[in-house]
PDB file of N, CA and C in Angstrom:
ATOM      1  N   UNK A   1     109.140   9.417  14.735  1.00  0.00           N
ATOM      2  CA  UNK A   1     109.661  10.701  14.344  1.00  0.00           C
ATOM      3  C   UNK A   1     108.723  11.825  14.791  1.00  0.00           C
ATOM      4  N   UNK A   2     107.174  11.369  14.892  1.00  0.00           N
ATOM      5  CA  UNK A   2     106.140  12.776  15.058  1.00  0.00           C
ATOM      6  C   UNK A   2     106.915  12.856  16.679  1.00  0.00           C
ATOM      7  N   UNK A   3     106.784  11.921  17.456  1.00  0.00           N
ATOM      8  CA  UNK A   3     107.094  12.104  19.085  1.00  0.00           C
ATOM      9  C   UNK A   3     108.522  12.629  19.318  1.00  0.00           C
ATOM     10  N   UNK A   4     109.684  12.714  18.573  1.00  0.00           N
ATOM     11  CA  UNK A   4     110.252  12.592  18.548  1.00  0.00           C
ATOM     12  C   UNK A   4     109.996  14.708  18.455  1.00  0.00           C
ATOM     13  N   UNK A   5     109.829  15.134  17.405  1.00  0.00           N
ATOM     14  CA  UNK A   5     109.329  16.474  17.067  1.00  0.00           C
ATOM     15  C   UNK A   5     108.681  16.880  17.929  1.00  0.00           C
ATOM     16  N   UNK A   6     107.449  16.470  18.465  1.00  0.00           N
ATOM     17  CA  UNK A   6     106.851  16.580  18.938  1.00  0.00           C
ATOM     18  C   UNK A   6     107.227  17.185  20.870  1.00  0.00           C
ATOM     19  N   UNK A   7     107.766  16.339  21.215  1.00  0.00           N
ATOM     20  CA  UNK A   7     108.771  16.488  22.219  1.00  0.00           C
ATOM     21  C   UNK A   7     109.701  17.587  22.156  1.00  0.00           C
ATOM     22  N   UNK A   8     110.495  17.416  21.072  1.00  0.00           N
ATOM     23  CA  UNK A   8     111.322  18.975  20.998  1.00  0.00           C
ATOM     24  C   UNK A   8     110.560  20.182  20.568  1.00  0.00           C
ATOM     25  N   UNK A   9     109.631  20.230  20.380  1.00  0.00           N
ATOM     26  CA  UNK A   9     109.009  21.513  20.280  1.00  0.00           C
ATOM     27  C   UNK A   9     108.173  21.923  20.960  1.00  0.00           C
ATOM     28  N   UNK A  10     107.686  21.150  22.148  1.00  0.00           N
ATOM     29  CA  UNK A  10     107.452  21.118  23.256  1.00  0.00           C
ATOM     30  C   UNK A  10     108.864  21.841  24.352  1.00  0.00           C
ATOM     31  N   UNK A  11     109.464  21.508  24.434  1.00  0.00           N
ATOM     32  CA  UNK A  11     110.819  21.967  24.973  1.00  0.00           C
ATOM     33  C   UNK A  11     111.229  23.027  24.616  1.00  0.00           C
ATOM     34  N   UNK A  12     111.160  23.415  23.680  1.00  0.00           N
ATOM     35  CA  UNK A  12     111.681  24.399  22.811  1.00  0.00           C
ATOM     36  C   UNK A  12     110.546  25.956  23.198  1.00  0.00           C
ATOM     37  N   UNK A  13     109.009  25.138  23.256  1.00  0.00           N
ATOM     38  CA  UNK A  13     108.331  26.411  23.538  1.00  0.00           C
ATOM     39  C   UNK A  13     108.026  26.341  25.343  1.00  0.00           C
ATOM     40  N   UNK A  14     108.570  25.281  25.829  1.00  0.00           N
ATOM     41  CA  UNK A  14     108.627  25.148  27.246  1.00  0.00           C
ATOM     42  C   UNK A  14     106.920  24.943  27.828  1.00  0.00           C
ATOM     43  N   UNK A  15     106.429  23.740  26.582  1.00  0.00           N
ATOM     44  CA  UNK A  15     105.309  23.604  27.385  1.00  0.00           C
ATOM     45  C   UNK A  15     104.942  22.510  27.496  1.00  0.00           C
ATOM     46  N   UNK A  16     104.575  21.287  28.555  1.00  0.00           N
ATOM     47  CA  UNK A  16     104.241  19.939  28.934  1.00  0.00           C
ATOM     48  C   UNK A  16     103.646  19.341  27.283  1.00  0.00           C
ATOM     49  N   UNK A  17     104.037  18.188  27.010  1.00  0.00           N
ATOM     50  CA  UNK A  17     103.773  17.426  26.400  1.00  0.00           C
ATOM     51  C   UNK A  17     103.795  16.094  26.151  1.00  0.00           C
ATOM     52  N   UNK A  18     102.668  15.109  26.260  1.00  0.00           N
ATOM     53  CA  UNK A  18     102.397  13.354  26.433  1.00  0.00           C
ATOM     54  C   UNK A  18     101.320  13.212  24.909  1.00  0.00           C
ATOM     55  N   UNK A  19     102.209  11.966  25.145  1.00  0.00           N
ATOM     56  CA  UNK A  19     101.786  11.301  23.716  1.00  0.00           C
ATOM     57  C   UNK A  19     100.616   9.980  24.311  1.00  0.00           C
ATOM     58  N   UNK A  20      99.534   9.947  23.845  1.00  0.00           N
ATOM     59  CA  UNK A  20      98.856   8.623  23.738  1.00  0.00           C
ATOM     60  C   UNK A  20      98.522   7.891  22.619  1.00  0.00           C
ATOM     61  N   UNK A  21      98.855   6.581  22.535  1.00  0.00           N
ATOM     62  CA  UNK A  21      98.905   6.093  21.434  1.00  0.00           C
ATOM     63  C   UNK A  21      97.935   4.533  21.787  1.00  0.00           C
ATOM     64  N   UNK A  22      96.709   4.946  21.139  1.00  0.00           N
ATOM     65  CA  UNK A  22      95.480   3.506  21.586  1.00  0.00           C
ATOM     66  C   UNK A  22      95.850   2.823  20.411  1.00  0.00           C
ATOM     67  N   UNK A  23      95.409   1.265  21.111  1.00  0.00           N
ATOM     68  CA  UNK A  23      95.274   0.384  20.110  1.00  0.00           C
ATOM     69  C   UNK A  23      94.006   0.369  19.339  1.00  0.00           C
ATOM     70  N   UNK A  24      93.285  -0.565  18.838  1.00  0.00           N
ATOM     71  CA  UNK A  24      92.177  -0.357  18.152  1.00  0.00           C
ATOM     72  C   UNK A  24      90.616  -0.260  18.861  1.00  0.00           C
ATOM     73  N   UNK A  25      90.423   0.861  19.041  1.00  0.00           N
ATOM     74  CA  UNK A  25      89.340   1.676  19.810  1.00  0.00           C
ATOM     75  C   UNK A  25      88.099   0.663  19.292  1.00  0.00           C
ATOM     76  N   UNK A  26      87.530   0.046  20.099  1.00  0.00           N
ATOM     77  CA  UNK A  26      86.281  -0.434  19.823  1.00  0.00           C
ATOM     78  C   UNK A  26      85.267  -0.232  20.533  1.00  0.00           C
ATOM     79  N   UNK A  27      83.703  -0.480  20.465  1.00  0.00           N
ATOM     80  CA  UNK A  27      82.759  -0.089  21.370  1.00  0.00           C
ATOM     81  C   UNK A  27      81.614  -0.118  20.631  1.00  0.00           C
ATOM     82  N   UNK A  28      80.425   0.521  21.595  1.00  0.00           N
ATOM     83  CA  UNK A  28      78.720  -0.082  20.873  1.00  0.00           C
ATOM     84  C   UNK A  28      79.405   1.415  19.698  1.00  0.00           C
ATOM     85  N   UNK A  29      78.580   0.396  17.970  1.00  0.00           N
ATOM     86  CA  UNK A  29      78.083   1.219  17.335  1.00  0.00           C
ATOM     87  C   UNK A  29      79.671   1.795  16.059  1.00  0.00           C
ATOM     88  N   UNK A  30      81.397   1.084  16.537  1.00  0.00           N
ATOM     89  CA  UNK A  30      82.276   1.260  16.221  1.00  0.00           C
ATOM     90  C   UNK A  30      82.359   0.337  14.912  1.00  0.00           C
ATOM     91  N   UNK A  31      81.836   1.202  13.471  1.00  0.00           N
ATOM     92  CA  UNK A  31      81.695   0.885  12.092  1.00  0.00           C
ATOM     93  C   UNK A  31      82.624  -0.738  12.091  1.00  0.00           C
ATOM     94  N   UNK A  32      83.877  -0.368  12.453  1.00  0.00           N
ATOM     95  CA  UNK A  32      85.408  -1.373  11.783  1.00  0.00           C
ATOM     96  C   UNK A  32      85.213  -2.391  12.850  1.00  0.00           C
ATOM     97  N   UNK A  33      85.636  -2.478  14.132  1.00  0.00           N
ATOM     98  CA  UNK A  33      86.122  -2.850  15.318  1.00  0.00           C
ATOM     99  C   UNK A  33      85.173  -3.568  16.265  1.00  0.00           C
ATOM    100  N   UNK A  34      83.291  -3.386  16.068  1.00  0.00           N
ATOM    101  CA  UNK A  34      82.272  -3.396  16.448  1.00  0.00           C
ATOM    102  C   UNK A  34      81.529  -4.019  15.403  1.00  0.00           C
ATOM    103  N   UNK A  35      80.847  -3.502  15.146  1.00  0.00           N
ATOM    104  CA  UNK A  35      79.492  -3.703  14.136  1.00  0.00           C
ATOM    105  C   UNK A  35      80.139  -4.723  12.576  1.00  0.00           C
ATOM    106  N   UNK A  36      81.176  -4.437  12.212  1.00  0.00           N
ATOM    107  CA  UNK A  36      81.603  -5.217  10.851  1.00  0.00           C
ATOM    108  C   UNK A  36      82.225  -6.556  11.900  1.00  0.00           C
ATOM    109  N   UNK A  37      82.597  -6.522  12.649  1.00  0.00           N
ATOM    110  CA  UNK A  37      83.419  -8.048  13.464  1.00  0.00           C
ATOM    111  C   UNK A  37      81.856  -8.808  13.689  1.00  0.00           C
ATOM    112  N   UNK A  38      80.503  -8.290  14.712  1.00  0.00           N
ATOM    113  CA  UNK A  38      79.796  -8.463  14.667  1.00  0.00           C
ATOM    114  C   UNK A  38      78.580  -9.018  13.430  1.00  0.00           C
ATOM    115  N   UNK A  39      79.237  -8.458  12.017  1.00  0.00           N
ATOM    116  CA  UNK A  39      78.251  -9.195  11.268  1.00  0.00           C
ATOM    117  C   UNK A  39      78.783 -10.132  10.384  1.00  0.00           C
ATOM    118  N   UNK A  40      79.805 -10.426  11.033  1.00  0.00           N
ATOM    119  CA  UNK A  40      80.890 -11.746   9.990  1.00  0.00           C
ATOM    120  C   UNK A  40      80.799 -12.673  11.372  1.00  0.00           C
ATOM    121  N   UNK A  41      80.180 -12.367  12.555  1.00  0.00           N
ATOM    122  CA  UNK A  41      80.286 -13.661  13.592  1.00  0.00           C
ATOM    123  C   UNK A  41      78.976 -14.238  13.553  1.00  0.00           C
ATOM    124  N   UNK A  42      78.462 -13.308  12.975  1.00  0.00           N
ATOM    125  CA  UNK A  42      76.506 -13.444  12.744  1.00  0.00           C
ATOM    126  C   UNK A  42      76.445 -14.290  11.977  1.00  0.00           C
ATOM    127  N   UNK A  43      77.520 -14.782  10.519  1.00  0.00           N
ATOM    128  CA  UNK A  43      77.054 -15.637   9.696  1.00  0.00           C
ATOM    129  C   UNK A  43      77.273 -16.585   9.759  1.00  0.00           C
ATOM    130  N   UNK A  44      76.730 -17.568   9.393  1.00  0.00           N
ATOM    131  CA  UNK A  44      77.353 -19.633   9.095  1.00  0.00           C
ATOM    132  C   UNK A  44      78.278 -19.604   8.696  1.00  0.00           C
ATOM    133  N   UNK A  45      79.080 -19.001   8.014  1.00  0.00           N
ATOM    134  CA  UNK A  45      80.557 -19.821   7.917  1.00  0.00           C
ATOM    135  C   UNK A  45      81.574 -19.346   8.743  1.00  0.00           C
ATOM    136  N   UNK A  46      82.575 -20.192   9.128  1.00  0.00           N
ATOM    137  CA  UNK A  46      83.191 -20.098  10.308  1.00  0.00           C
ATOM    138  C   UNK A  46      84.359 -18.423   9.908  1.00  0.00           C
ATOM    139  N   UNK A  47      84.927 -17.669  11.108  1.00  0.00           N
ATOM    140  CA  UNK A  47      85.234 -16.184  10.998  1.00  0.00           C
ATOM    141  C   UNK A  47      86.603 -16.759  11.083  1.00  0.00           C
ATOM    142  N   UNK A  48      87.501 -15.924  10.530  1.00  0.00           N
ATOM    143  CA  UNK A  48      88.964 -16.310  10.971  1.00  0.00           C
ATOM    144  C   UNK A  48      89.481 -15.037  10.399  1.00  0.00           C
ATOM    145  N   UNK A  49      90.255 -14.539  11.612  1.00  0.00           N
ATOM    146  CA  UNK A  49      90.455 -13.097  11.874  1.00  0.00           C
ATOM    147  C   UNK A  49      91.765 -13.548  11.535  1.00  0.00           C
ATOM    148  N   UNK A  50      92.029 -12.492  10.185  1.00  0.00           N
ATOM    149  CA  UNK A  50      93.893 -12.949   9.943  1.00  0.00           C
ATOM    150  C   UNK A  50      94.165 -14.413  10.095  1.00  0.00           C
ATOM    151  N   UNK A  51      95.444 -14.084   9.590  1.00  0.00           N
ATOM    152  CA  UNK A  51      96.479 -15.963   9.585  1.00  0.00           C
ATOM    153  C   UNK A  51      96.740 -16.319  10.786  1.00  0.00           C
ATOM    154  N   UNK A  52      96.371 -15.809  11.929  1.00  0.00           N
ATOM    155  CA  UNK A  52      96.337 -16.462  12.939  1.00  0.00           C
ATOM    156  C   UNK A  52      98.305 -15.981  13.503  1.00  0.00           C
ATOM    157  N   UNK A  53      98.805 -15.261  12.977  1.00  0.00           N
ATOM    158  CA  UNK A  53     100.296 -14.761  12.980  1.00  0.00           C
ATOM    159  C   UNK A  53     100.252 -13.243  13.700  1.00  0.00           C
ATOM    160  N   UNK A  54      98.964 -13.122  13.521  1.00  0.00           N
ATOM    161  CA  UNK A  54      99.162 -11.324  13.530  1.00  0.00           C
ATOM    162  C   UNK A  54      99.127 -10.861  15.275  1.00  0.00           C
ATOM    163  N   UNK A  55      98.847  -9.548  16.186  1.00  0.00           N
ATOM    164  CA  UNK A  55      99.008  -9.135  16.872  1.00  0.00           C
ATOM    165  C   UNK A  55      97.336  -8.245  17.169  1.00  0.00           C
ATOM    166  N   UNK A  56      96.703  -8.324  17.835  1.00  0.00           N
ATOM    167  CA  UNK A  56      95.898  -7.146  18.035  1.00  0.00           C
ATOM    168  C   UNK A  56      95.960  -6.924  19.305  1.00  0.00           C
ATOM    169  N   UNK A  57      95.931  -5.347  19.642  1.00  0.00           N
ATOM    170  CA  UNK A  57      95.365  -4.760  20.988  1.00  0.00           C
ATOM    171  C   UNK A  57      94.319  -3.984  20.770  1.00  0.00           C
ATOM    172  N   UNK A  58      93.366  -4.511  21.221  1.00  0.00           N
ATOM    173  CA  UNK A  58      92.291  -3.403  21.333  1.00  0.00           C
ATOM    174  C   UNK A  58      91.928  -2.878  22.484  1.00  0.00           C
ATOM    175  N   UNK A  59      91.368  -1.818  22.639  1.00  0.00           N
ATOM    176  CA  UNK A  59      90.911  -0.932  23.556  1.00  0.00           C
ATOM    177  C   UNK A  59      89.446  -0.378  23.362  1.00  0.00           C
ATOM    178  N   UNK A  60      88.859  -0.687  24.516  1.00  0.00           N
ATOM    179  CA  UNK A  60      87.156   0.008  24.712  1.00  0.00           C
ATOM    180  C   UNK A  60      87.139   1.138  24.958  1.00  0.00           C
ATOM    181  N   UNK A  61      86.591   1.773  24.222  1.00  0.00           N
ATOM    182  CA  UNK A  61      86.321   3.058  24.206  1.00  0.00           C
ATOM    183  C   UNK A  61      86.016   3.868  25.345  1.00  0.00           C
ATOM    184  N   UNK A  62      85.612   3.513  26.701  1.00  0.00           N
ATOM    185  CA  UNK A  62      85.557   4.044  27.756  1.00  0.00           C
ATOM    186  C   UNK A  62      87.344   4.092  28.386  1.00  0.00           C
ATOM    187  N   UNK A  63      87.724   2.481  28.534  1.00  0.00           N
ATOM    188  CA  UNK A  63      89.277   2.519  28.606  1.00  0.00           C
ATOM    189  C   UNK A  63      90.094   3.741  28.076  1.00  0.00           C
ATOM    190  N   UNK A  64      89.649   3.540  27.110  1.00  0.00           N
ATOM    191  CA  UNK A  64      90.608   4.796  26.399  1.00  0.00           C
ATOM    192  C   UNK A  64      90.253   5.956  27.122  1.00  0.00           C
ATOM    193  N   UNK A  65      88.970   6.714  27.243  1.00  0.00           N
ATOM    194  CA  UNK A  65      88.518   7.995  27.725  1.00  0.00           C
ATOM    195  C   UNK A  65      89.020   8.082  29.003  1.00  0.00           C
ATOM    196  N   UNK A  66      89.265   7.111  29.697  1.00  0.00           N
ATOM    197  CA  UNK A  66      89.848   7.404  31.297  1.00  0.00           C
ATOM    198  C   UNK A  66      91.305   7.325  31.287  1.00  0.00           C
ATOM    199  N   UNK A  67      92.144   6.477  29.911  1.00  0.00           N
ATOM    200  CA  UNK A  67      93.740   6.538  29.691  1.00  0.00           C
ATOM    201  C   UNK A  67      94.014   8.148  29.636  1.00  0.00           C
ATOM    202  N   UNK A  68      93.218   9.126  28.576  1.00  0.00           N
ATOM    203  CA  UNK A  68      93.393  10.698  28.286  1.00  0.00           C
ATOM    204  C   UNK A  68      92.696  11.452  29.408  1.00  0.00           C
ATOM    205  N   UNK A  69      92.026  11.388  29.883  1.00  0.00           N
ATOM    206  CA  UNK A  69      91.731  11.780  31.414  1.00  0.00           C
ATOM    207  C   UNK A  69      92.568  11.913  32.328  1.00  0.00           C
ATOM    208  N   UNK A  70      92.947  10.956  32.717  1.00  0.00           N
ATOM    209  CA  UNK A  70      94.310  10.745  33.391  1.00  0.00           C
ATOM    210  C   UNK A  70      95.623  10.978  32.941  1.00  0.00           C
ATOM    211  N   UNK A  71      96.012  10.931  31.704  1.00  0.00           N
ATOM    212  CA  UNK A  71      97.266  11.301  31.084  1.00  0.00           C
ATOM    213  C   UNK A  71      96.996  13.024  30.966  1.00  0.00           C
ATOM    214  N   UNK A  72      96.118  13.661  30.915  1.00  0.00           N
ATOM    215  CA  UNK A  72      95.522  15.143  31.207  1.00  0.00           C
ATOM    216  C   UNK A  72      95.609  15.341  32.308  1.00  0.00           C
ATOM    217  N   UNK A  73      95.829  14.514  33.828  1.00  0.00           N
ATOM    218  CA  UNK A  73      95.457  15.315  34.816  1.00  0.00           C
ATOM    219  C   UNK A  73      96.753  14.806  35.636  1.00  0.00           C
ATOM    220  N   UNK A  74      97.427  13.557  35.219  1.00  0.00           N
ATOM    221  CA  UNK A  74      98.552  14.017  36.413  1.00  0.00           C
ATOM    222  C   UNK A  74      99.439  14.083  36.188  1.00  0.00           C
ATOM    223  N   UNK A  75     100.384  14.829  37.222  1.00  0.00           N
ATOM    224  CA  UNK A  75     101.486  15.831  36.997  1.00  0.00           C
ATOM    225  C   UNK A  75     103.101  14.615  36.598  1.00  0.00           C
ATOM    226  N   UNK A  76     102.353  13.230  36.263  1.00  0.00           N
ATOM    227  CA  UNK A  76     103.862  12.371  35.869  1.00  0.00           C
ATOM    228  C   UNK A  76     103.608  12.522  34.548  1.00  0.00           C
ATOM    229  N   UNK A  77     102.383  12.773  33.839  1.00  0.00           N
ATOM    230  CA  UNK A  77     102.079  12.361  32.713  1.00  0.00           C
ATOM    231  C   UNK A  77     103.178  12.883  31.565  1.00  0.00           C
ATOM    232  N   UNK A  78     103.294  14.682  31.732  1.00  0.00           N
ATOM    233  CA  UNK A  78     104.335  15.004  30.679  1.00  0.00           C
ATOM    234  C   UNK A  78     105.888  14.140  30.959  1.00  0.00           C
ATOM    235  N   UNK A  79     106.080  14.576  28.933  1.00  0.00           N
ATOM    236  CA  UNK A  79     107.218  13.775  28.616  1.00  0.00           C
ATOM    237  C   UNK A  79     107.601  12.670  28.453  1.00  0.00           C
ATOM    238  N   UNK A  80     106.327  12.398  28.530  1.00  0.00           N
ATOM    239  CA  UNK A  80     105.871  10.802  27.963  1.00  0.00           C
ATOM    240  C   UNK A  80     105.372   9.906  27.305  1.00  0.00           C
ATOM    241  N   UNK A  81     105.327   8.978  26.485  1.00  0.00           N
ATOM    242  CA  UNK A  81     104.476   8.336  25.500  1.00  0.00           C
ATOM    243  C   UNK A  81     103.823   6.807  26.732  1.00  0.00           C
ATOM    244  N   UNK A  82     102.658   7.016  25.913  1.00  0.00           N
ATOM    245  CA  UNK A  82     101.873   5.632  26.594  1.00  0.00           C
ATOM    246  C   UNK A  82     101.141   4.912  25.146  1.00  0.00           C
ATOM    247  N   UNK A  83     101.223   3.771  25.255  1.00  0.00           N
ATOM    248  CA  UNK A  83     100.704   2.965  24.207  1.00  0.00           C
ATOM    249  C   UNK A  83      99.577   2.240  25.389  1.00  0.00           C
ATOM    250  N   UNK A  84      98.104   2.618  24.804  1.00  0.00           N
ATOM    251  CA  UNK A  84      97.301   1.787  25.451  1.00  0.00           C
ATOM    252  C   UNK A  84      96.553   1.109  24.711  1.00  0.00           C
ATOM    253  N   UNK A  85      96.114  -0.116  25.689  1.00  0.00           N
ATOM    254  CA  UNK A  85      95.400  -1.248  25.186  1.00  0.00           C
ATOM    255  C   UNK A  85      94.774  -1.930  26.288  1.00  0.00           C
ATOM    256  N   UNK A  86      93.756  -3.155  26.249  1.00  0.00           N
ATOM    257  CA  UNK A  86      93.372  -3.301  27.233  1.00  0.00           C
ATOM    258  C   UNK A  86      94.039  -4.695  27.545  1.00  0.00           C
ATOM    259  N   UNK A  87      93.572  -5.105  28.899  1.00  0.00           N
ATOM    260  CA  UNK A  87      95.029  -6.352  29.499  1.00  0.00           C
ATOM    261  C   UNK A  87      94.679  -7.596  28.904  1.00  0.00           C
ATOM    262  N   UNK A  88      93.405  -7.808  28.109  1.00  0.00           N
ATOM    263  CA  UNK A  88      92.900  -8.818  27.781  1.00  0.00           C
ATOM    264  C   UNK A  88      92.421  -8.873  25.987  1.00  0.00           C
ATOM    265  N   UNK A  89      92.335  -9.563  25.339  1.00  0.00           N
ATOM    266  CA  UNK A  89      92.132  -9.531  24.046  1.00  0.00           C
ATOM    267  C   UNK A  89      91.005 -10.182  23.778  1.00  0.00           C
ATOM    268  N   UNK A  90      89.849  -9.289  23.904  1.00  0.00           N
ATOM    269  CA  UNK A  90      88.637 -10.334  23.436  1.00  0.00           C
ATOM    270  C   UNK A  90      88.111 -10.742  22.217  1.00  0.00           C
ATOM    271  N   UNK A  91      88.203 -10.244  21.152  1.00  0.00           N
ATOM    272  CA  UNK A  91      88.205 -10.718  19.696  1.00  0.00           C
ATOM    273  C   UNK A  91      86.608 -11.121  19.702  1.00  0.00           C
ATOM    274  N   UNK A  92      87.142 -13.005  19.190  1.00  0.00           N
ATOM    275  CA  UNK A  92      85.995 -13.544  18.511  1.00  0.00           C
ATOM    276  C   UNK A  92      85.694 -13.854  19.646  1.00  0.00           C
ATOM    277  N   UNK A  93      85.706 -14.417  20.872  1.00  0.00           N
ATOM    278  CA  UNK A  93      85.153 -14.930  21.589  1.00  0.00           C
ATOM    279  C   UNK A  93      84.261 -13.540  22.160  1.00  0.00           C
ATOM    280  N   UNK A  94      84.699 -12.526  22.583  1.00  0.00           N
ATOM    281  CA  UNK A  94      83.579 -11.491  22.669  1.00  0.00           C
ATOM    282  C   UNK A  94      82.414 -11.335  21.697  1.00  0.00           C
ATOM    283  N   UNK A  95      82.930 -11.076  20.736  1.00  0.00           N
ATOM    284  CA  UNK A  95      82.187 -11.212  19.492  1.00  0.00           C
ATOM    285  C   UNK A  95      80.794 -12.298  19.948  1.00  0.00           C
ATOM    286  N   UNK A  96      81.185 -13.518  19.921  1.00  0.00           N
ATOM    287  CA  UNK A  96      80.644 -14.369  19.621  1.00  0.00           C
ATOM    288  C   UNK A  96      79.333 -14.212  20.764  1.00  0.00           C
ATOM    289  N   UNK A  97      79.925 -14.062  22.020  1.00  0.00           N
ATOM    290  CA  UNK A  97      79.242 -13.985  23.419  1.00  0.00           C
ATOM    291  C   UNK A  97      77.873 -12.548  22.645  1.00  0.00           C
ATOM    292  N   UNK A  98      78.051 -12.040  22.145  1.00  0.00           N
ATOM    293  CA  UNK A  98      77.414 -10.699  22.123  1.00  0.00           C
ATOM    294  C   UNK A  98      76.391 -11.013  21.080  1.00  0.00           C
ATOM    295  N   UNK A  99      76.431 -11.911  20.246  1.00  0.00           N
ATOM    296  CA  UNK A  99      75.511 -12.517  19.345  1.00  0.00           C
ATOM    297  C   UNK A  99      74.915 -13.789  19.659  1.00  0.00           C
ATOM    298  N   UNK A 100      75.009 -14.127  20.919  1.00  0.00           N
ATOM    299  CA  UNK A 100      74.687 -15.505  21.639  1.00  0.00           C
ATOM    300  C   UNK A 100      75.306 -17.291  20.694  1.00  0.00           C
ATOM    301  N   UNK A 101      76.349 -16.977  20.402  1.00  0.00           N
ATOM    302  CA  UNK A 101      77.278 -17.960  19.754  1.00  0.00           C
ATOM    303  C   UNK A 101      78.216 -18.459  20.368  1.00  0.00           C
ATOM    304  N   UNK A 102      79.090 -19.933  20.231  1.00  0.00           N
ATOM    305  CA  UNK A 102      80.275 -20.216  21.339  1.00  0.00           C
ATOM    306  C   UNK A 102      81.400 -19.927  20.326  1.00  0.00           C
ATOM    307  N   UNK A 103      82.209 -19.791  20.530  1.00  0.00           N
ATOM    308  CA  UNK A 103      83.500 -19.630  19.669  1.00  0.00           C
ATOM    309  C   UNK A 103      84.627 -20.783  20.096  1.00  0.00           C
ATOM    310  N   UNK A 104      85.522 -21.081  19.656  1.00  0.00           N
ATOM    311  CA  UNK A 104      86.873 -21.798  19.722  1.00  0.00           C
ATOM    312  C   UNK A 104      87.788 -21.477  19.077  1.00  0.00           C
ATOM    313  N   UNK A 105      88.840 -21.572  19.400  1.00  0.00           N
ATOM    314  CA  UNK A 105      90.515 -21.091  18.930  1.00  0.00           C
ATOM    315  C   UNK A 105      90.716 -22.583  18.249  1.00  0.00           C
ATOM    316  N   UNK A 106      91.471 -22.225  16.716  1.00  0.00           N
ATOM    317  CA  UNK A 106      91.668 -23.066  16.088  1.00  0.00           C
ATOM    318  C   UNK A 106      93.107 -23.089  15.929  1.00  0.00           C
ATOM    319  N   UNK A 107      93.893 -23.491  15.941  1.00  0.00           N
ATOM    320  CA  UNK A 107      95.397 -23.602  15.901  1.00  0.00           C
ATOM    321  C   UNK A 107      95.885 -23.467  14.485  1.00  0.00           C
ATOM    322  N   UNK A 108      96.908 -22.279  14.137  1.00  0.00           N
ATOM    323  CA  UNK A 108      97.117 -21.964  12.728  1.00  0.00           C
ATOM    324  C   UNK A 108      97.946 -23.115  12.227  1.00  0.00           C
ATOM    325  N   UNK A 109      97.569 -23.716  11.462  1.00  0.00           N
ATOM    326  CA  UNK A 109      98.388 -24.761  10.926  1.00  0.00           C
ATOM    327  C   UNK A 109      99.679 -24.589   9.923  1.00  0.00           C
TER     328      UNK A 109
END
């Protein structure tokens, strides 16, 4: 509904308007997405992110800065929504790599 408004009042005052919509922004030093994933991979008991049902896209924080860069600079961008994310989902296994740990995918039972 905001894009939806958003768009017509754009039109209405006749001036370019794009929507970006990131998935979950992560990067060095990112409280939620970073540093709290990081200190639940740090501990001995094994991490299990959700029921294993759920969906994440995340996006690195540089990713993102060059998605609005570019959705700012070229001339296809208005009148458009973009949902970004990055092409790969690194989770726990990033996680794990970054604290010198191996990780494995456990199959939700």
């Amino acid at each position: 509904m905001a894009e939806e408004r958003g768009f017509a009042l754009a039109a209405k005052l006749g001036v370019e308007f794009t929507v970006v919509q990131p998935g979950m922004v992560y990067g060095p030093n990112s409280p939620t997405w970073t540093l709290g994933a990081l200190a639940k991979v740090q501990g001995r008991r094994p991490v299990i992110f959700g029921d294993g049902r759920g969906h994440a896209f995340p996006t690195f924080i540089d990713n993102l800065v060059d998605a609005l860069l570019l959705a700012g600079s070229s001339p296809k961008a208005p009148g458009q929504a973009f949902n970004i994310c990055d092409p790969e989902i690194p989770m726990a296994d990033s996680y794990g790599r970054m604290v010198g740990r191996s990780s494995r995918v456990v199959a939700p039972v």
